[in-house]
Protein backbone atom coordinates (compact mmCIF):
# COMPACT_ATOMS: atom_id res chain seq x y z
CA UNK A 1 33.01 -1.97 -23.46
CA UNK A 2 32.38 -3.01 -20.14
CA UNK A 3 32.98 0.80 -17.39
CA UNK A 4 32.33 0.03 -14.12
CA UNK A 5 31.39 3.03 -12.10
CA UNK A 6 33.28 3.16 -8.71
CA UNK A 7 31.93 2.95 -5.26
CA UNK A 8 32.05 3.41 -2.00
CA UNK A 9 30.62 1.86 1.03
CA UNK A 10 29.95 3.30 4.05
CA UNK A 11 28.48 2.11 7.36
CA UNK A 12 26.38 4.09 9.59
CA UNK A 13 25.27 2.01 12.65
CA UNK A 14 23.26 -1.12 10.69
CA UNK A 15 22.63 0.72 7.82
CA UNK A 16 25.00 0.28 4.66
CA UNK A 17 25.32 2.86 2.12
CA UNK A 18 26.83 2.15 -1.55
CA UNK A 19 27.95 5.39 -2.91
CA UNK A 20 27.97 4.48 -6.75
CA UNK A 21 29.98 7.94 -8.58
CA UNK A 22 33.07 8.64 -10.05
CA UNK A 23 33.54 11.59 -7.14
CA UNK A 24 34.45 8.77 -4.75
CA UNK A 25 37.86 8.73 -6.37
CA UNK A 26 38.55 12.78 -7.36
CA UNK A 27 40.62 14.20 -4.88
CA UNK A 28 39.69 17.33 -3.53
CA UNK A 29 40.57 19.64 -5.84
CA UNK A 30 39.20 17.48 -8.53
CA UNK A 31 35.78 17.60 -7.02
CA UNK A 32 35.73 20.95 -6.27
CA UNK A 33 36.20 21.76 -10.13
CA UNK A 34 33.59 19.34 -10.47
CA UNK A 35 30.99 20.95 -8.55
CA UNK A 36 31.99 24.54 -10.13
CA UNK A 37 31.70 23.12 -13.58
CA UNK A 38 28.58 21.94 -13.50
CA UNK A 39 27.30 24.36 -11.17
CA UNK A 40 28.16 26.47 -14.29
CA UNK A 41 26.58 24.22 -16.62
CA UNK A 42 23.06 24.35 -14.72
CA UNK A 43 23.14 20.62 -13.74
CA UNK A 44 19.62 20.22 -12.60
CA UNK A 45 20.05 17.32 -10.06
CA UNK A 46 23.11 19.37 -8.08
CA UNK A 47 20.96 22.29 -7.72
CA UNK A 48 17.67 20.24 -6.59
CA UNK A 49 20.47 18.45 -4.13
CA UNK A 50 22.17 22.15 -3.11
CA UNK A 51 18.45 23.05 -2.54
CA UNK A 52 17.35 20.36 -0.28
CA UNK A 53 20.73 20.93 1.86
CA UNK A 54 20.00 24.33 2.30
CA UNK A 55 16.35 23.27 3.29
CA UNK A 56 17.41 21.12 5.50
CA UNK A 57 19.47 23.85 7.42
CA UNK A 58 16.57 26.15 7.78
């Protein structure tokens, strides 16, 4: 079985960003539930990302 995860590109003067996730196509209530669900779960790569945000607005 052949699942392709989508993507998204995004262009940010030269640079080109892929965004490779299946969040590119939740809408936003579907992503929010997301995030709270796995918040809830402990997902250890959201909270190292939710840290380095917040570190990055100190």
């Amino acid at each position: 079985m052949d699942r392709q995860i989508p993507s998204k590109t995004i262009y940010h003067d030269k640079t080109k960003i892929v965004i490779h996730s299946p969040l590119v196509v939740m809408t936003k209530e579907e992503k929010q539930k997301w995030f709270e669900e796995e918040l809830e779960k402990g997902n250890p790569t959201l909270l190292e990302i939710m840290e380095a945000a917040w570190r990055c607005l100190e």
